[in-house]
C-alpha atoms as a PDB file:
ATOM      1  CA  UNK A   1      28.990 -25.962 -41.306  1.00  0.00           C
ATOM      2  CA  UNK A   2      28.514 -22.287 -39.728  1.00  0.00           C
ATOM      3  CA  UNK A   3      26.787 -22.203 -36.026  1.00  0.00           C
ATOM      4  CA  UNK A   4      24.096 -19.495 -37.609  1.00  0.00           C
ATOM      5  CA  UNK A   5      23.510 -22.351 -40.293  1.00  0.00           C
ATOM      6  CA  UNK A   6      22.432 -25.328 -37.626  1.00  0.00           C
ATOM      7  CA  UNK A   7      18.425 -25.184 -37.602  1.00  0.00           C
ATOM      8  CA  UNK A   8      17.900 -28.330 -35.461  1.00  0.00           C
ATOM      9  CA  UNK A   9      16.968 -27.635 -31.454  1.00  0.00           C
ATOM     10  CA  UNK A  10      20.050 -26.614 -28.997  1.00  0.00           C
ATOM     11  CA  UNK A  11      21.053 -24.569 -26.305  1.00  0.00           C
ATOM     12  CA  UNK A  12      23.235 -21.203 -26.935  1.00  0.00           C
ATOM     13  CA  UNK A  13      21.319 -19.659 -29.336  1.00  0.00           C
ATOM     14  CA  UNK A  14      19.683 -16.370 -29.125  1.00  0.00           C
ATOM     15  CA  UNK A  15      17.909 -13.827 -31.556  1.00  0.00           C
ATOM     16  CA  UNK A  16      19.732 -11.412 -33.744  1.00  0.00           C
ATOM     17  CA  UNK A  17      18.565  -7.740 -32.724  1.00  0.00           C
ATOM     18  CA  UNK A  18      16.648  -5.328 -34.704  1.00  0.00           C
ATOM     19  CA  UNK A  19      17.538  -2.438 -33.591  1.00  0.00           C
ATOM     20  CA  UNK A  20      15.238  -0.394 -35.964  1.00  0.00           C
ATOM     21  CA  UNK A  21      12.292  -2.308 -35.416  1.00  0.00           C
ATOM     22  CA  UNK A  22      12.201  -2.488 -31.906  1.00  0.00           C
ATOM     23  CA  UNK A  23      12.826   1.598 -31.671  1.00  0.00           C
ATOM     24  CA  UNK A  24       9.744   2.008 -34.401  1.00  0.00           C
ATOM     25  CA  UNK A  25       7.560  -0.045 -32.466  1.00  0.00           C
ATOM     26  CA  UNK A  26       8.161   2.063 -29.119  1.00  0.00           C
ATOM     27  CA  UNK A  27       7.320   4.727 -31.170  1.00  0.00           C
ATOM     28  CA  UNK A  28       4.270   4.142 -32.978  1.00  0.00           C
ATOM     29  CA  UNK A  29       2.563   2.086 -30.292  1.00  0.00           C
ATOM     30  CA  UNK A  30       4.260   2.007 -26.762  1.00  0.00           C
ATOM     31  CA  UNK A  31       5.419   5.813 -26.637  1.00  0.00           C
ATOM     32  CA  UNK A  32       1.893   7.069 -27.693  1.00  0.00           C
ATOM     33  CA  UNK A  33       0.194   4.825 -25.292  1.00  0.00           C
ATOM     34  CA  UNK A  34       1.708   6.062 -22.518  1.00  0.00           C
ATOM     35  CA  UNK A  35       1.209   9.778 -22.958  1.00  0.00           C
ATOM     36  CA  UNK A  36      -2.579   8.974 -23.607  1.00  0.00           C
ATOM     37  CA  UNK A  37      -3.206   6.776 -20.250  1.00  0.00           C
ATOM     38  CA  UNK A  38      -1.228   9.583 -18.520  1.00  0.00           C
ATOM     39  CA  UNK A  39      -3.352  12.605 -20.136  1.00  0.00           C
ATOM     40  CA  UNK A  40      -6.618  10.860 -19.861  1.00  0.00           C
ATOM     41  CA  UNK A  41      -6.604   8.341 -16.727  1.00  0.00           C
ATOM     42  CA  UNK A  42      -8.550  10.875 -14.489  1.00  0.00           C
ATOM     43  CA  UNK A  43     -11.164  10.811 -17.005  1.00  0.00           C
ATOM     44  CA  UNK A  44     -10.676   6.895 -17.424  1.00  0.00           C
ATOM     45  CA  UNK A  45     -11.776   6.784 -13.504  1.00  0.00           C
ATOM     46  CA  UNK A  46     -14.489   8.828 -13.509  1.00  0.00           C
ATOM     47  CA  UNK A  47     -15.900   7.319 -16.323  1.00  0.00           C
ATOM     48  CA  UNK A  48     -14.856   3.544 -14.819  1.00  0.00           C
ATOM     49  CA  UNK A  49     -16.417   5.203 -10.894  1.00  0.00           C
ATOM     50  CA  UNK A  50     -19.948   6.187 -13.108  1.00  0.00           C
ATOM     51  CA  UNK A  51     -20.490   2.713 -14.319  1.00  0.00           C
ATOM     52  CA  UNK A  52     -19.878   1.228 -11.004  1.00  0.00           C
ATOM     53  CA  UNK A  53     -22.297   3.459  -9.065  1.00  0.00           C
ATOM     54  CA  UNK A  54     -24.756   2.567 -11.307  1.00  0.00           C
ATOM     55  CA  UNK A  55     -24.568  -0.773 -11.394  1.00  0.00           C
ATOM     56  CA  UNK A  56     -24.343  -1.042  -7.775  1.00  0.00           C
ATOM     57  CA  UNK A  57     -27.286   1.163  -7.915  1.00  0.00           C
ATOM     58  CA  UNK A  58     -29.548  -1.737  -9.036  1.00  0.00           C
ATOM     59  CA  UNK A  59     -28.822  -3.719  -5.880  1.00  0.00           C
ATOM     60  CA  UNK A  60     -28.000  -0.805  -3.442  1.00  0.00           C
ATOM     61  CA  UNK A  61     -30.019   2.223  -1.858  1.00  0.00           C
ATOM     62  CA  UNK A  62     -28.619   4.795  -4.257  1.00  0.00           C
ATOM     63  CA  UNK A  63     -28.266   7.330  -1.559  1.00  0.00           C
ATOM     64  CA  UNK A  64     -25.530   5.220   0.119  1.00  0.00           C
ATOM     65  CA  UNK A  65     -23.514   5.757  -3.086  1.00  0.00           C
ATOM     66  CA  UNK A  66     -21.089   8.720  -4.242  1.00  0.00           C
ATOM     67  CA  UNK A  67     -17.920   9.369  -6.394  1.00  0.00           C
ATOM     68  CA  UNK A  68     -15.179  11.257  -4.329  1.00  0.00           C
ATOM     69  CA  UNK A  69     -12.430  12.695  -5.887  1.00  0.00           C
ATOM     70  CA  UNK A  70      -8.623  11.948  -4.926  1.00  0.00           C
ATOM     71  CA  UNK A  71      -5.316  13.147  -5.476  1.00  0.00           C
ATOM     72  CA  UNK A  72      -2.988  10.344  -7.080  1.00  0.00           C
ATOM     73  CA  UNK A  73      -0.251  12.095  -9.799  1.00  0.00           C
ATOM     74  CA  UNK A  74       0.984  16.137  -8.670  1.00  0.00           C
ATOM     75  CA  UNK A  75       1.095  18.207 -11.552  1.00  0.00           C
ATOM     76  CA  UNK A  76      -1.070  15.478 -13.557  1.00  0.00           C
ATOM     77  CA  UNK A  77      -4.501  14.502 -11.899  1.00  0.00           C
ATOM     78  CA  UNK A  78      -6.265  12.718  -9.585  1.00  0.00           C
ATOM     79  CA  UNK A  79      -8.334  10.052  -9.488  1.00  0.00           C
ATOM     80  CA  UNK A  80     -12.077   9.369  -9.153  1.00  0.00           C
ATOM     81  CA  UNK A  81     -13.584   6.635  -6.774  1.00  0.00           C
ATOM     82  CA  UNK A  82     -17.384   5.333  -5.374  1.00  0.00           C
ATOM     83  CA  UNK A  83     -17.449   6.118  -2.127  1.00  0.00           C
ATOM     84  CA  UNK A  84     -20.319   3.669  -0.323  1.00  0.00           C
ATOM     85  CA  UNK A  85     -20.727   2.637   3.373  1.00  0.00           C
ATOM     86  CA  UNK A  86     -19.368  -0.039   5.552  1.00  0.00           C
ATOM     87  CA  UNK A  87     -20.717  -3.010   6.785  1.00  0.00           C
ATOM     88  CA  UNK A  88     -18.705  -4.280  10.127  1.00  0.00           C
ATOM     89  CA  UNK A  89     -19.413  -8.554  10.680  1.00  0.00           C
ATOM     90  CA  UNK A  90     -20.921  -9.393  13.465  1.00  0.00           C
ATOM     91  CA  UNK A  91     -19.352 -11.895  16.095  1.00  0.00           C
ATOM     92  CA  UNK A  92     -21.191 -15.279  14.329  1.00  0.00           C
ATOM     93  CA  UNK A  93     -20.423 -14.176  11.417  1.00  0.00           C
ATOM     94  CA  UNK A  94     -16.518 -14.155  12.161  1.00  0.00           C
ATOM     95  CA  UNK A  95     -17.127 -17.498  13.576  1.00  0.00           C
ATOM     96  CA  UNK A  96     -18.768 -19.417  10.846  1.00  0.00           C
ATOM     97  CA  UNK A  97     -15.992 -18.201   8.564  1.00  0.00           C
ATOM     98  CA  UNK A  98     -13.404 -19.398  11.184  1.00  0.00           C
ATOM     99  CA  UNK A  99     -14.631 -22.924  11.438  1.00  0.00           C
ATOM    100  CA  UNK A 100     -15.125 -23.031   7.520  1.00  0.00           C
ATOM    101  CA  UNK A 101     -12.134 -21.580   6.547  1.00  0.00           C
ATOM    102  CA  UNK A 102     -10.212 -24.420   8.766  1.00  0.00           C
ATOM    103  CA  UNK A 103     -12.293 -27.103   7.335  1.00  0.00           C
ATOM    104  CA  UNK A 104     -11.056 -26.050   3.953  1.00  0.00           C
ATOM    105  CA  UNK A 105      -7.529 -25.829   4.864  1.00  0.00           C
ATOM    106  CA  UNK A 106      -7.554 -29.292   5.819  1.00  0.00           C
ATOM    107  CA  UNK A 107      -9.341 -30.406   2.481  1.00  0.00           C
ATOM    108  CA  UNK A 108      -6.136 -28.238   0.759  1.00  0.00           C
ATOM    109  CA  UNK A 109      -3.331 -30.032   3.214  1.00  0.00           C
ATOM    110  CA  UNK A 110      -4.593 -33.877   2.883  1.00  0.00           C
ATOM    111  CA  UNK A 111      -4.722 -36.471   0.074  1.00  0.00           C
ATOM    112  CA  UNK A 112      -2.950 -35.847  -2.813  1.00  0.00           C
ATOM    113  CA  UNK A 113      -4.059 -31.901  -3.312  1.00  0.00           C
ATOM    114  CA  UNK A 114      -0.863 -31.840  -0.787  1.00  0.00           C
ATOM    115  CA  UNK A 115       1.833 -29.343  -1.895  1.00  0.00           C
ATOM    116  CA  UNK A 116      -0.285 -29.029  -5.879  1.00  0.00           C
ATOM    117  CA  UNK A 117      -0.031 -25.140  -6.708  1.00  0.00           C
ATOM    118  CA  UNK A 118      -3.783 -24.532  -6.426  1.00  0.00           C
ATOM    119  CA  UNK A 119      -3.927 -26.098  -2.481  1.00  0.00           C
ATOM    120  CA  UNK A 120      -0.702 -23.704  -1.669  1.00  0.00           C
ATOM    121  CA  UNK A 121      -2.632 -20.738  -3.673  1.00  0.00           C
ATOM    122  CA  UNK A 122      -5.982 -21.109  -1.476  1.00  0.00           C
ATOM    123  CA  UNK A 123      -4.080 -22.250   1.266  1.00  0.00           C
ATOM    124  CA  UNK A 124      -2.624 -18.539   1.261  1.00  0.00           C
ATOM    125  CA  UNK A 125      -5.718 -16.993   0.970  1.00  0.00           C
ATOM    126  CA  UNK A 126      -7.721 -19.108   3.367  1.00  0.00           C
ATOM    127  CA  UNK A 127      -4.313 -18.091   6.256  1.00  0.00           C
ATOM    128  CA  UNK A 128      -5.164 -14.626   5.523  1.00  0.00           C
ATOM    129  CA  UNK A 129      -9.122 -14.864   5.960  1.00  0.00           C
ATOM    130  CA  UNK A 130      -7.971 -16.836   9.491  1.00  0.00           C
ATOM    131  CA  UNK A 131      -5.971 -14.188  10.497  1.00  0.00           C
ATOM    132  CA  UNK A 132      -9.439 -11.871   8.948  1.00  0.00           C
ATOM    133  CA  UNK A 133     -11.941 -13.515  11.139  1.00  0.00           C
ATOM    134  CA  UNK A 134      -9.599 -13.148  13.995  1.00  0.00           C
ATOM    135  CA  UNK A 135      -9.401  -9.854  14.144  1.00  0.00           C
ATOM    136  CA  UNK A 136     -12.896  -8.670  13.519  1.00  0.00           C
ATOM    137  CA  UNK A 137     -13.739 -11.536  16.473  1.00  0.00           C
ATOM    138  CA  UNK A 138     -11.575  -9.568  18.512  1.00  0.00           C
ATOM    139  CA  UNK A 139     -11.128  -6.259  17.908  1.00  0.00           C
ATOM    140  CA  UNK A 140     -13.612  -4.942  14.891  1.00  0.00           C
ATOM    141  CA  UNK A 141     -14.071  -1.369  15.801  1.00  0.00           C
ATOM    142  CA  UNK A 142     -10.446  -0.923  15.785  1.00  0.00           C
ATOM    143  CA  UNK A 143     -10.446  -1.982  12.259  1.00  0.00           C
ATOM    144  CA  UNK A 144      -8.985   0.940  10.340  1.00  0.00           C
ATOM    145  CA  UNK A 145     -10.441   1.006   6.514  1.00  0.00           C
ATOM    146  CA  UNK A 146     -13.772   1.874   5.516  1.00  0.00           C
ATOM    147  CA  UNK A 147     -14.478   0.160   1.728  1.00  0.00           C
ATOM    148  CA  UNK A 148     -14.572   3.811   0.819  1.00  0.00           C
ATOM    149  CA  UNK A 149     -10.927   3.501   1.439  1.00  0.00           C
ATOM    150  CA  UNK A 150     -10.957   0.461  -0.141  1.00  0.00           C
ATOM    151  CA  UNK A 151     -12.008   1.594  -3.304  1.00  0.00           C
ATOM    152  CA  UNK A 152      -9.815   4.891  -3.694  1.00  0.00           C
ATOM    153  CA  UNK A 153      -6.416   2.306  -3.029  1.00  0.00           C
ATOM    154  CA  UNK A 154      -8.092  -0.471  -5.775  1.00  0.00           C
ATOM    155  CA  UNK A 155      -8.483   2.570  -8.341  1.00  0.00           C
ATOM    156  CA  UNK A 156      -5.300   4.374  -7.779  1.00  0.00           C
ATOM    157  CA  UNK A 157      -3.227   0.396  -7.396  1.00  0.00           C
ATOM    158  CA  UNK A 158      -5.223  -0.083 -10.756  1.00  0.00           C
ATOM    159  CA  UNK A 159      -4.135   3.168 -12.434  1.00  0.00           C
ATOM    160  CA  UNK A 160      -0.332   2.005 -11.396  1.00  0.00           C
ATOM    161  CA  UNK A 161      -1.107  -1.244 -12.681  1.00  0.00           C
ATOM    162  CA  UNK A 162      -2.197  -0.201 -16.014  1.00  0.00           C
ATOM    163  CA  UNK A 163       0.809   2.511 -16.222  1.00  0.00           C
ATOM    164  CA  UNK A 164       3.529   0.326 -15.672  1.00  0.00           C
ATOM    165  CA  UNK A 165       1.389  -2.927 -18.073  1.00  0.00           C
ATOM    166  CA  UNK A 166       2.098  -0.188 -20.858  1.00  0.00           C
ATOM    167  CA  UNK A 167       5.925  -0.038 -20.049  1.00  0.00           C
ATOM    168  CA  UNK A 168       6.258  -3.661 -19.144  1.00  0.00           C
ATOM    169  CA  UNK A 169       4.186  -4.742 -22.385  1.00  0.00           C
ATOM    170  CA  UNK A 170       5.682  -2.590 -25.059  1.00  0.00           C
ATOM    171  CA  UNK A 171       9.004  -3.458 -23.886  1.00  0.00           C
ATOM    172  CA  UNK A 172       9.113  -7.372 -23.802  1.00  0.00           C
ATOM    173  CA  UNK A 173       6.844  -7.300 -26.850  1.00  0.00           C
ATOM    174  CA  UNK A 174       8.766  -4.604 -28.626  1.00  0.00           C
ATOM    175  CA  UNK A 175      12.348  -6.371 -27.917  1.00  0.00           C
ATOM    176  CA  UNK A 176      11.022  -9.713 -29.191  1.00  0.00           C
ATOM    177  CA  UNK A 177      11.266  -8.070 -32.419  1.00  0.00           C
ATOM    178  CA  UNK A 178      11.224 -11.600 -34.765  1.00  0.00           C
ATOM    179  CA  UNK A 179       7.468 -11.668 -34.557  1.00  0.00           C
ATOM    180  CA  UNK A 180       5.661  -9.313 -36.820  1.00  0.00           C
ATOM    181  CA  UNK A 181       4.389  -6.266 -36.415  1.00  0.00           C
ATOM    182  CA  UNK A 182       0.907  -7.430 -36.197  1.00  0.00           C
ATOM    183  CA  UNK A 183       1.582  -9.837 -34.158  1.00  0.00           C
ATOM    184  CA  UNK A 184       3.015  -7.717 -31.354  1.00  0.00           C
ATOM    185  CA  UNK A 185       0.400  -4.620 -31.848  1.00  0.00           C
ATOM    186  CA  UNK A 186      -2.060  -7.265 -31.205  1.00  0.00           C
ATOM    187  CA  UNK A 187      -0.020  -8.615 -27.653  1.00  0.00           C
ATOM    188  CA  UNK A 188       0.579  -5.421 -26.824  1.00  0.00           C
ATOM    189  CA  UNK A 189      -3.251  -4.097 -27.486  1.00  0.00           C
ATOM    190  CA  UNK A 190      -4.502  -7.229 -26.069  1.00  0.00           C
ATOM    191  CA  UNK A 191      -2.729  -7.320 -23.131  1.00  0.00           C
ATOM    192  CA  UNK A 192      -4.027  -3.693 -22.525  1.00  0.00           C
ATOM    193  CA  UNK A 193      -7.900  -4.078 -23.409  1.00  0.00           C
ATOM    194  CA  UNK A 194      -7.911  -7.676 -21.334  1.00  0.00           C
ATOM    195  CA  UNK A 195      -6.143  -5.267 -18.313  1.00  0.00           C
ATOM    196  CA  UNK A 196      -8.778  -2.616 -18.675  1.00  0.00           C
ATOM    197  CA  UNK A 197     -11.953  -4.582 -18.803  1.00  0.00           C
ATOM    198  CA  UNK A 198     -10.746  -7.586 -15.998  1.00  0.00           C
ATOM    199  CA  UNK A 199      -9.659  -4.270 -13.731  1.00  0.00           C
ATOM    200  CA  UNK A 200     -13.143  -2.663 -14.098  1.00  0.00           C
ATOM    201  CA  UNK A 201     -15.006  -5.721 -13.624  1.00  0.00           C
ATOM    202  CA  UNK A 202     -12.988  -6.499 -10.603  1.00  0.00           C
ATOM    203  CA  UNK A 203     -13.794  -2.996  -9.368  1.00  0.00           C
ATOM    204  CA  UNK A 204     -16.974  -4.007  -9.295  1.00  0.00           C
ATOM    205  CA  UNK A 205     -17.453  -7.195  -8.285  1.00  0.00           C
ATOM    206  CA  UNK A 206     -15.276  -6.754  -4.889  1.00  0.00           C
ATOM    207  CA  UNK A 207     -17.372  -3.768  -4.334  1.00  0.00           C
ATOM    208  CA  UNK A 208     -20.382  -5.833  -3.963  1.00  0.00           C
ATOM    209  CA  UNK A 209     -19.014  -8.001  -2.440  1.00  0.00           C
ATOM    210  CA  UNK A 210     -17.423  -6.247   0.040  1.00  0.00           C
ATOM    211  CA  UNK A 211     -20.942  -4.497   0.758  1.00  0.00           C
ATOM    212  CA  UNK A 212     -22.877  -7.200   0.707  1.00  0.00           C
ATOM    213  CA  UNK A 213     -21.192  -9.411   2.953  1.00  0.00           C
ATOM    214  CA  UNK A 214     -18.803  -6.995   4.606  1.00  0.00           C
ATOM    215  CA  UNK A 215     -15.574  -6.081   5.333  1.00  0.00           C
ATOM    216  CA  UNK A 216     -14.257  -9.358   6.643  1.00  0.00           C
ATOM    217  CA  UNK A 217     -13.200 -10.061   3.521  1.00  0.00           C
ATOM    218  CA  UNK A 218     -11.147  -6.814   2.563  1.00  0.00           C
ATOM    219  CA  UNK A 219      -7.471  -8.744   3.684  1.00  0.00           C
ATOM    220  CA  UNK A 220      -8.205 -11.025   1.589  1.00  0.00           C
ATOM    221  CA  UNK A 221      -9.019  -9.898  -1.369  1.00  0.00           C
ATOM    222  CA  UNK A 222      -6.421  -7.225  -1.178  1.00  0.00           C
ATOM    223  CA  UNK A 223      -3.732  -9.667  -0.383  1.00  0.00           C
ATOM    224  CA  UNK A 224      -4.652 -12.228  -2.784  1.00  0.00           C
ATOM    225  CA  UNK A 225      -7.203 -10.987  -5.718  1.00  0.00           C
ATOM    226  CA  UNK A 226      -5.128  -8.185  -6.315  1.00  0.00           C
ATOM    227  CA  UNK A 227      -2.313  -7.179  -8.864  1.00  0.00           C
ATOM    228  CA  UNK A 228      -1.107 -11.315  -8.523  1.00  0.00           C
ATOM    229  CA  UNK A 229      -3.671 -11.706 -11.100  1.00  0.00           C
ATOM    230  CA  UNK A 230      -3.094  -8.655 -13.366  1.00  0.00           C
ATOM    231  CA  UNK A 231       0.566 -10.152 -13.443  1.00  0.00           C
ATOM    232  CA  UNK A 232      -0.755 -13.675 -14.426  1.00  0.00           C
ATOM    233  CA  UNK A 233      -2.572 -12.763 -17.239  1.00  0.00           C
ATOM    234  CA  UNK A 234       0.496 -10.527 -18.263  1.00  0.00           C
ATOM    235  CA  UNK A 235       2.650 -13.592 -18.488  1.00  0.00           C
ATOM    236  CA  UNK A 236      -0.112 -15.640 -20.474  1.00  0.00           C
ATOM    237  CA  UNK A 237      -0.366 -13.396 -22.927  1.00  0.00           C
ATOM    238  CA  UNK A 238       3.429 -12.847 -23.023  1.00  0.00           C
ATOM    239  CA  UNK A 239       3.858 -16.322 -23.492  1.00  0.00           C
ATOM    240  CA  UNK A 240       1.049 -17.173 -26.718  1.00  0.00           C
ATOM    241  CA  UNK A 241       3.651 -14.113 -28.216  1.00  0.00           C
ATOM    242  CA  UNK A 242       6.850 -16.217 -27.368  1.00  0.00           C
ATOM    243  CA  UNK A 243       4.925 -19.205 -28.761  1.00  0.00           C
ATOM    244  CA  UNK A 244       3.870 -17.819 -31.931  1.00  0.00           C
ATOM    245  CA  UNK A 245       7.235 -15.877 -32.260  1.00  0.00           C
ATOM    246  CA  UNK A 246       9.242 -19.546 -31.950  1.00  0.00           C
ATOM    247  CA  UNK A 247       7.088 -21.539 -34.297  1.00  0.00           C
ATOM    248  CA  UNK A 248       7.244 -18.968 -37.005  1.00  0.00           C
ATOM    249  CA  UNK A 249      10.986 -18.627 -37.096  1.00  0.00           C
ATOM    250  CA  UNK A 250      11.806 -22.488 -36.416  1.00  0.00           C
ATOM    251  CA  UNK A 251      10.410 -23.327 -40.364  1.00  0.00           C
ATOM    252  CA  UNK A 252      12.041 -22.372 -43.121  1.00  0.00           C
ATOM    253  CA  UNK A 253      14.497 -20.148 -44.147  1.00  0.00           C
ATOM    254  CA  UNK A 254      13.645 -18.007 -40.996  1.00  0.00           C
ATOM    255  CA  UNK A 255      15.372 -20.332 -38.554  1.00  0.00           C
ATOM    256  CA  UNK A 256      17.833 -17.903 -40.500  1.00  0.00           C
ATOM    257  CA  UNK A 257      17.218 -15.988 -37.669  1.00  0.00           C
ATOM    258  CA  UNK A 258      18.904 -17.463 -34.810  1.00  0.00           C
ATOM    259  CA  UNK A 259      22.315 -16.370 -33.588  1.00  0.00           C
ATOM    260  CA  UNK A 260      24.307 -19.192 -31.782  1.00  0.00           C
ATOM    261  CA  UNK A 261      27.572 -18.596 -28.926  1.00  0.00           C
END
């Protein structure tokens, strides 16, 4: 019996390219993408930077809010951004935090939550918020970022984020060219929409947060809410593709398929 002809589970096998496919899905979807995020993403962000101020409007003095304008690609196009003011933590403040943020990092390093990936994940971000309340004990009007700041590195991180998502997600998508082409416009498509709505309601939500409570918290959730997440849901959606790619070509004559060395 030929290798190609062995359907039952082993290592050494890989899929046989489709060279055609894979080029026509780049085109039609991936290509097309691209030049439109590139053409319109200044509009994107001032459309993304209008909905913001106005929902922080509800809950804020409008007169502390703006959009500000920022340049991000030469020869392309800026970006837009809301533009709102600071609010430095007083001393008690830094303290409370402290003390809590300790008490939680012993509740992540004891029992059996020891070494899980959750307890090493907050454990990160509650080292971070230490080294936070440290500094703004210390030395707060040396801090150097307003949230105005803030918000113009989120948008243009963000505009990278969804820039390279289109590259990143057309290409593992596209080369995984056994699944059909339905199934990979929707990965790619959902992977896109899920990027575009979680980044704007991010936006927003650390914006409040950030001005409600204040800038303590900026380290933290620019170390640790930031693109780690974008690239988690990436690799979830990834994988449902991989999943549904495997169980359709492991029945049948499609097992077919598989190329074995």
């Amino acid at each position: 019996m030929q290798k190609n002809q062995i359907y039952y589970p082993r290592t050494y096998r890989r899929f046989q390219s489709d060279y055609k496919n894979q080029l026509l899905f780049l085109l039609i979807c991936v290509l097309p993408s691209l030049i439109l995020l590139l053409c319109f993403y200044p509009q994107l962000t001032n459309l993304l930077s209008r909905a913001t101020q106005g929902c922080l409007s509800i809950v804020m003095p409008a007169e502390g809010l703006g959009i500000q304008y920022g340049e991000y690609i030469p020869f392309i196009g800026g970006v837009y951004f809301v533009s709102l003011p600071s609010n430095t933590p007083s001393f008690s403040l830094c303290m409370i935090n402290l003390l809590v943020s300790f008490g939680l990092l012993w509740f992540c390093f004891t029992s059996k939550r020891k070494g899980k990936p959750l307890s090493i994940y907050f454990s990160i971000m509650l080292l971070i918020h230490v080294v936070s309340c440290i500094y703004f004990a210390l030395a707060s009007q040396y801090f150097p970022y307003t949230i105005t700041q803030y918000s113009e590195l989120y948008i243009k991180q963000q505009v990278g984020i969804w820039l390279s998502f289109v590259v990143i997600a057309g290409f593992v998508t596209g080369f995984m060219n056994n699944g059909t082409l339905l199934a990979r416009c929707l990965t790619f498509f959902g992977i896109m929409g899920y990027s575009l709505v979680f980044g704007s309601v991010r936006y927003l939500a650390l914006l409040y947060l950030l001005s409600a409570a204040s800038s303590l918290y900026m380290p933290v959730v620019f170390f640790a809410l930031g693109p780690f997440f974008d690239f988690l849901y990436l690799v979830f959606f990834y994988g449902l593709f991989v999943e549904h790619v495997i169980r359709r070509v492991n029945t049948g004559e499609r097992r077919a398929v598989w190329k074995w060395f």
